[in-house]
Protein backbone atom coordinates (compact mmCIF):
# COMPACT_ATOMS: atom_id res chain seq x y z
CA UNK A 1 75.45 59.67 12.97
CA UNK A 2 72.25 57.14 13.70
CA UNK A 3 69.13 57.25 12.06
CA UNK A 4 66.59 57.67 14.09
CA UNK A 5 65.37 53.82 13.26
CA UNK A 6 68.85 52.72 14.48
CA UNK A 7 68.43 54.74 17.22
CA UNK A 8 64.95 53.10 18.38
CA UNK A 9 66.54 50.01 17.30
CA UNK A 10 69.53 50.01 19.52
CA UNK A 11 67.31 50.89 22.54
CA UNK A 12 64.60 48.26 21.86
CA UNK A 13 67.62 46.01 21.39
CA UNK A 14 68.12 45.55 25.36
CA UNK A 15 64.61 44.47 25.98
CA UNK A 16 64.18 40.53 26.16
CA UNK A 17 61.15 39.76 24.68
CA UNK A 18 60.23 40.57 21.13
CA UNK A 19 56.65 41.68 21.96
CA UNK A 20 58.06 44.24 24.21
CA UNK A 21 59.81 45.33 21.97
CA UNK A 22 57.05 45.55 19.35
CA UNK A 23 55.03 47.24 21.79
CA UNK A 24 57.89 49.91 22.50
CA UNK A 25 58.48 50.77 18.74
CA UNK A 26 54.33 51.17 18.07
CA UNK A 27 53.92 53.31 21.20
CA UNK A 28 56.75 55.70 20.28
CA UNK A 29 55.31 55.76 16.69
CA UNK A 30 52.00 56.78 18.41
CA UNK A 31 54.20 59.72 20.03
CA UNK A 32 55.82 60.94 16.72
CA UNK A 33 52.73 60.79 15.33
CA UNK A 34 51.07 63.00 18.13
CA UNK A 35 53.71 65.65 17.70
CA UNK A 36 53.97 65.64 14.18
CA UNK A 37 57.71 66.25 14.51
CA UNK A 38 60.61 64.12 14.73
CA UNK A 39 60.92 62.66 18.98
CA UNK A 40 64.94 64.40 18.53
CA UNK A 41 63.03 67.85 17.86
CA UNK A 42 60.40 66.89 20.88
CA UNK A 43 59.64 70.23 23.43
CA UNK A 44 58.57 70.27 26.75
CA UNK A 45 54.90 72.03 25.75
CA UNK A 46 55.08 68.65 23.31
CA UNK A 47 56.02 66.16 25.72
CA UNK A 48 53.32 67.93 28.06
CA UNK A 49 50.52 68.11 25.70
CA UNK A 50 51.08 64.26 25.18
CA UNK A 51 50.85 63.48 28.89
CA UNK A 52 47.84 65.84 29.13
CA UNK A 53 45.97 63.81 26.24
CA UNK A 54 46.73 60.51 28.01
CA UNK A 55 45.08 61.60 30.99
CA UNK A 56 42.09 63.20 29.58
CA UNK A 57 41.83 59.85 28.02
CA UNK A 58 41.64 58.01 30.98
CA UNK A 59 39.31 60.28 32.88
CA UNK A 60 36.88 59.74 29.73
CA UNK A 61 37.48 55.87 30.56
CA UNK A 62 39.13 55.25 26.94
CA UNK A 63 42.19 54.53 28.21
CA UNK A 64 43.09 52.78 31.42
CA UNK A 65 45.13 54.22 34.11
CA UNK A 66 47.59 51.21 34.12
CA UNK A 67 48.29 52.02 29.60
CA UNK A 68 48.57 55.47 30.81
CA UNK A 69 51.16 54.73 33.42
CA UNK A 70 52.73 52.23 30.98
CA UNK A 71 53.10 54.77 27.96
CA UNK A 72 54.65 57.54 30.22
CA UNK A 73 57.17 55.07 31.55
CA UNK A 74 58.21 53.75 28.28
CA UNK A 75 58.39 57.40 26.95
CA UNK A 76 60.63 58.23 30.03
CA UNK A 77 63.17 55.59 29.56
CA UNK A 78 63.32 56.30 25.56
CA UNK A 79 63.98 59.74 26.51
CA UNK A 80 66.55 59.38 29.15
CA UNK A 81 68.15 56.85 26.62
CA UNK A 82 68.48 59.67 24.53
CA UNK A 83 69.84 62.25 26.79
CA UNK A 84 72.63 59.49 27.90
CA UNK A 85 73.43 58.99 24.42
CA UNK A 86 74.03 62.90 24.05
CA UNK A 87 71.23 62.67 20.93
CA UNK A 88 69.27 65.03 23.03
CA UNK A 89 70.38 67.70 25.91
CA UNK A 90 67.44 67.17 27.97
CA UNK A 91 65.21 64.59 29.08
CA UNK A 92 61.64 66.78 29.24
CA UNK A 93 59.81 64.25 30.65
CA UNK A 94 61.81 64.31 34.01
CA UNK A 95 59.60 67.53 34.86
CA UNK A 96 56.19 66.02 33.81
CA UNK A 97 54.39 64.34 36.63
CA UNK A 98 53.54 60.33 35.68
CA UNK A 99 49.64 59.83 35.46
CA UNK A 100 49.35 57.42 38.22
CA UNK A 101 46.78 54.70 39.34
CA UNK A 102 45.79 54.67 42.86
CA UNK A 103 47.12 51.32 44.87
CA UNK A 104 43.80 51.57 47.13
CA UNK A 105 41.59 49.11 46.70
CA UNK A 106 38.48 50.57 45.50
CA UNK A 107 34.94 49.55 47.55
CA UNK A 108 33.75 48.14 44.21
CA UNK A 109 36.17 45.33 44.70
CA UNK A 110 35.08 44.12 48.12
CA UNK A 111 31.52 41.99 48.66
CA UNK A 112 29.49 43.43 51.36
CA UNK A 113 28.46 40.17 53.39
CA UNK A 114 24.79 40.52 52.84
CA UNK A 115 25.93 40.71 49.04
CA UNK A 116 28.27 37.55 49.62
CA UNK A 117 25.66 35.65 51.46
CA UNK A 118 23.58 35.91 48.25
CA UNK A 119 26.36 34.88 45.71
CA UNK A 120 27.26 31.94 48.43
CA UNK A 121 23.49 30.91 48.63
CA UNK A 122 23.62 30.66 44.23
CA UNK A 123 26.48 28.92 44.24
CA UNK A 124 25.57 26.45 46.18
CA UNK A 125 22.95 25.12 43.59
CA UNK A 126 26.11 25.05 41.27
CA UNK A 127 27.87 21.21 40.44
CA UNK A 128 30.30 20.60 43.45
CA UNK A 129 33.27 21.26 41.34
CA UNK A 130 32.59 25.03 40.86
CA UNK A 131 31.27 25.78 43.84
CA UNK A 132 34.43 23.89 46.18
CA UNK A 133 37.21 26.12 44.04
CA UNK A 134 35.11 29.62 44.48
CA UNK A 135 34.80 29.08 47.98
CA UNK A 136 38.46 27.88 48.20
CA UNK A 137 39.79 31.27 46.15
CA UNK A 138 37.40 33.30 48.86
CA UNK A 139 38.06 31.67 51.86
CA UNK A 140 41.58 30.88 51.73
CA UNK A 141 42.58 33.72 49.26
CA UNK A 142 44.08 31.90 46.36
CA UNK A 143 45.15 33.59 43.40
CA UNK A 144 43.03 32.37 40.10
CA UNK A 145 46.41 31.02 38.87
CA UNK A 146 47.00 28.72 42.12
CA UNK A 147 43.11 27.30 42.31
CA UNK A 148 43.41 26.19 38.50
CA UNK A 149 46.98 24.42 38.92
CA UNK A 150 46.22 23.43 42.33
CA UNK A 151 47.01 19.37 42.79
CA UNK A 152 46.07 17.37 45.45
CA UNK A 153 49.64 16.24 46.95
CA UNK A 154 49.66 19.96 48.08
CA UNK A 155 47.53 19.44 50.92
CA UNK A 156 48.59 18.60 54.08
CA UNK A 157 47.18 17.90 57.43
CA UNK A 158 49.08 19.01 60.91
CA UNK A 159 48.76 17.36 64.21
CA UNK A 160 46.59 19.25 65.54
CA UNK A 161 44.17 18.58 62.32
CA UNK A 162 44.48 22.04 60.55
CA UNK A 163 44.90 21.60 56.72
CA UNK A 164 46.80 23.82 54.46
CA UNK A 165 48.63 23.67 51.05
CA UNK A 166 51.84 23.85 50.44
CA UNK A 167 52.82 25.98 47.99
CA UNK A 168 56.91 26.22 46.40
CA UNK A 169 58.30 29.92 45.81
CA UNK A 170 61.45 31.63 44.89
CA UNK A 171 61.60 32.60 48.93
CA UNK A 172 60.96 28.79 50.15
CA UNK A 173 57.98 26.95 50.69
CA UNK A 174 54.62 29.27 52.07
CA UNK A 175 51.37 27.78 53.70
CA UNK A 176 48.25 28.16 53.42
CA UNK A 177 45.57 27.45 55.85
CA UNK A 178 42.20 26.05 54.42
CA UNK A 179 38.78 26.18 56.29
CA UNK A 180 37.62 22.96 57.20
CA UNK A 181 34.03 23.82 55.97
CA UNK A 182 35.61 24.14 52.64
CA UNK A 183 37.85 21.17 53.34
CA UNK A 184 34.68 19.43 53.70
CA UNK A 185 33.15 20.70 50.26
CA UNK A 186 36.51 19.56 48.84
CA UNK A 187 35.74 16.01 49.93
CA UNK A 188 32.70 15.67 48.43
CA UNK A 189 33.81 16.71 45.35
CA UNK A 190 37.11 14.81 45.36
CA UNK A 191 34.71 11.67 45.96
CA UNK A 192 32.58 12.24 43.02
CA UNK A 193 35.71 12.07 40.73
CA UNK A 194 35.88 8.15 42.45
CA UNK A 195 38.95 6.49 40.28
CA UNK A 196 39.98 9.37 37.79
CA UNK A 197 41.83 11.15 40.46
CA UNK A 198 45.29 10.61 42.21
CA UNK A 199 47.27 12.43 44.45
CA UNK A 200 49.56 14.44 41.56
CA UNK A 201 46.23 14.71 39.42
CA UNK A 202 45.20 18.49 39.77
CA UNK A 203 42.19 18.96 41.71
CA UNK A 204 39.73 20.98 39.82
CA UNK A 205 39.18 19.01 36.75
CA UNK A 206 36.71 19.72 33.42
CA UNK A 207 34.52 17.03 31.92
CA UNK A 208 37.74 15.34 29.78
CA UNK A 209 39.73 15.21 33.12
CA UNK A 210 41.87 17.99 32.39
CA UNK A 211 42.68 21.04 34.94
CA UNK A 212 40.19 23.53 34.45
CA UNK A 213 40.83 27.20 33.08
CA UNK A 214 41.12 30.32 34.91
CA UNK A 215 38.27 31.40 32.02
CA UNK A 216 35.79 28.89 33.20
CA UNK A 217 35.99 29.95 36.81
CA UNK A 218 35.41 33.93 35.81
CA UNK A 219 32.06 32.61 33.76
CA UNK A 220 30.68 30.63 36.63
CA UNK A 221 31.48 33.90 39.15
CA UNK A 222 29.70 36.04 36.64
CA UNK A 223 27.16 33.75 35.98
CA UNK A 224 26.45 33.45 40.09
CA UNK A 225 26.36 37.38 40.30
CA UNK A 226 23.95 37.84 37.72
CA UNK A 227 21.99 35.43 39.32
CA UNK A 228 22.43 36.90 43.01
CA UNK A 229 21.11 39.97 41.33
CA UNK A 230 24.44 41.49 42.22
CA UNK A 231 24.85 45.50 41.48
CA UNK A 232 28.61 44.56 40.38
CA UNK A 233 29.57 41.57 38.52
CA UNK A 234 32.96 40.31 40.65
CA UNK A 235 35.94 38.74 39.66
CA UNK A 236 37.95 36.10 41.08
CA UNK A 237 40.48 38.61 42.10
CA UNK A 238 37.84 40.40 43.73
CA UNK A 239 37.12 37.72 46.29
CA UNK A 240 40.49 37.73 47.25
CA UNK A 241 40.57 41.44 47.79
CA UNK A 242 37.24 40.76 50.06
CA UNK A 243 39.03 38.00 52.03
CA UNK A 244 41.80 39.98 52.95
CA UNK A 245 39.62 43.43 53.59
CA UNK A 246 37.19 41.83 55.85
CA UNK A 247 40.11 40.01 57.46
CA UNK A 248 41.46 43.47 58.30
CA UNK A 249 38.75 44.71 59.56
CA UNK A 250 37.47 42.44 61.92
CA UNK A 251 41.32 42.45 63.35
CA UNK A 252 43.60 39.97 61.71
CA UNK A 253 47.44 41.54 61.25
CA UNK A 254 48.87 42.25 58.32
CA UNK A 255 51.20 40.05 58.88
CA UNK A 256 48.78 36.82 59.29
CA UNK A 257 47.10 38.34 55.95
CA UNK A 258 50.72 38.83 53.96
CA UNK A 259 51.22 35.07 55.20
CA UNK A 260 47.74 33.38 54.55
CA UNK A 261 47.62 35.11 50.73
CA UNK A 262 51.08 35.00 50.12
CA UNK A 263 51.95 38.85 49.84
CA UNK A 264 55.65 39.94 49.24
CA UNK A 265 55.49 42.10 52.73
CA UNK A 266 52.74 43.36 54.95
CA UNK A 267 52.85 46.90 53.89
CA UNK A 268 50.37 45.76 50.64
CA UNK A 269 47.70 45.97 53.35
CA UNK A 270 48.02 49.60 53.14
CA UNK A 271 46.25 49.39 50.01
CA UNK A 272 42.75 48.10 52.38
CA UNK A 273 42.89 51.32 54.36
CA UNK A 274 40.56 53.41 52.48
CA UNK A 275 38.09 50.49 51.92
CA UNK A 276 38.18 49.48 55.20
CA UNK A 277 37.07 52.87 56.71
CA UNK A 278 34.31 53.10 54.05
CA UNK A 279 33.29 49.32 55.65
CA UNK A 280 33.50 50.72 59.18
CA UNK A 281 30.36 51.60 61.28
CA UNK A 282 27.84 50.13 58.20
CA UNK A 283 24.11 49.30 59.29
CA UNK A 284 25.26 45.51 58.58
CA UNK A 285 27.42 45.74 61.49
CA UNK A 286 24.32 46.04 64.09
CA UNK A 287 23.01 42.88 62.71
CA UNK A 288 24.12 39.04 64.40
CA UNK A 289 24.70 38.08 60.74
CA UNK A 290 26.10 34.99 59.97
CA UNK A 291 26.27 33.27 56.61
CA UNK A 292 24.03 30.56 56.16
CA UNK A 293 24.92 26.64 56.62
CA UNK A 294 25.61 24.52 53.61
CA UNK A 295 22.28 22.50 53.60
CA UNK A 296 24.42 19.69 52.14
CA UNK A 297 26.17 19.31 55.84
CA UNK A 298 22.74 18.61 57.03
């Protein structure tokens, strides 16, 4: 008969990565621990009482709702292990319901416009480098990851003069169209860097001409909503979320949205529902608000 080490051991062994594993073998500890009882000898009032302790955690914001999910789902593969393996009769946690995150996107994640002509007025006193990529992530809806590694042989121009980048995926090649406003903001900057730049060099570069990092660009976003005297301090992430939400609004498909941001199919668009009816029929919308010009095009 296994030990009950062997026994986490030979489940932990089919995982590939040794920090998943790691993180399996703490977490279940964390269980045992919480039931003071060996997991074999587990009840359903146990198993219960843990999932009830999770989720008072989260709604006391200790814990986030993602862990949560993530602990119950680990717990619930351990378990059904077991119950496959005839160690236990009955997997207990097959009749506990999963603390689950919501897949709306919350209003806190999208910038109102007045609010984004404020951050877009800041930025603009920003060095050309930092404010080009910020408006690139918002305006085209680039992931952090794909402004940092971004490189200039991606771009391309059509006949008709739209420009896009090209970007290489496990389902093919996917474009992505680029205003020309911003197109223009990425000229300037590209002919500041004069000679250090060629067409593989990546585009957004740091002051010793490497890329720069993902952590940079989140400190110049906070740093711009602090000084927009912002209620929320955004993310990168978050402008994304805004391009695509006001996007949907205002009438684009979900299909043109999947496409432009790259989404693996158009029903993540479902996720803008809520927001967008919270958006709907706001005092901003009586107003002919535009935002304003980039004084540099002057």
């Amino acid at each position: 008969m296994q030990t009950n080490k062997e026994i986490i051991n030979s489940f932990v062994s089919r995982l590939e990565k040794e920090k998943s594993r790691k993180d399996y073998k703490r977490d279940l500890q964390h269980f045992v621990e919480f039931i003071e009882k060996n997991f074999l000898q587990a009840t359903l009032e146990d198993c219960e009482k843990y999932i009830t302790d999770i989720k008072l955690k989260v709604s006391e914001k200790k814990l986030a709702i993602t862990t949560a999910e993530k602990l119950y789902s680990q717990l619930y593969s351990f378990f059904n292990y077991l119950e496959e393996n005839e160690h236990i009769p009955y997997n207990h946690f097959k009749n506990i319901s999963k603390p689950t995150a919501s897949r709306n996107i919350s209003k806190e994640k999208i910038i109102m416009w007045e609010d984004l002509d404020k951050l877009i007025s800041i930025l603009k006193t920003f060095n050309q480098r930092d404010y080009a990529i910020l408006m690139l992530i918002f305006t085209s809806g680039l992931t952090l990851n794909e402004a940092v590694n971004l490189k200039w042989n991606q771009f391309v121009i059509d006949d008709t003069g739209n420009i896009g980048i090209v970007f290489i995926t496990k389902r093919g090649k996917r474009y992505t169209k680029v205003h020309k406003d911003t197109w223009n903001l990425l000229q300037k900057y590209r002919n500041s860097l004069a000679d250090l730049i060629t067409q593989d060099s990546n585009v957004f570069l740091n002051n010793r001409g490497n890329k720069i990092t993902g952590r940079w660009v989140r400190m110049v976003l906070k740093k711009a909503c602090i000084e927009a005297e912002l209620d929320h301090e955004y993310t990168p992430r978050d402008l994304r979320h805004t391009l695509a939400a006001h996007t949907l609004k205002r009438g684009a498909s979900s299909r043109q949205v999947k496409q432009q941001l790259g989404w693996s199919n158009e029903n993540l668009a479902q996720r803008y529902l809520y927001t967008i009816q919270q958006l709907d029929d706001n005092a901003i919308d009586y107003l002919n608000f535009n935002l304003k010009k980039d004084d540099s095009s002057k």
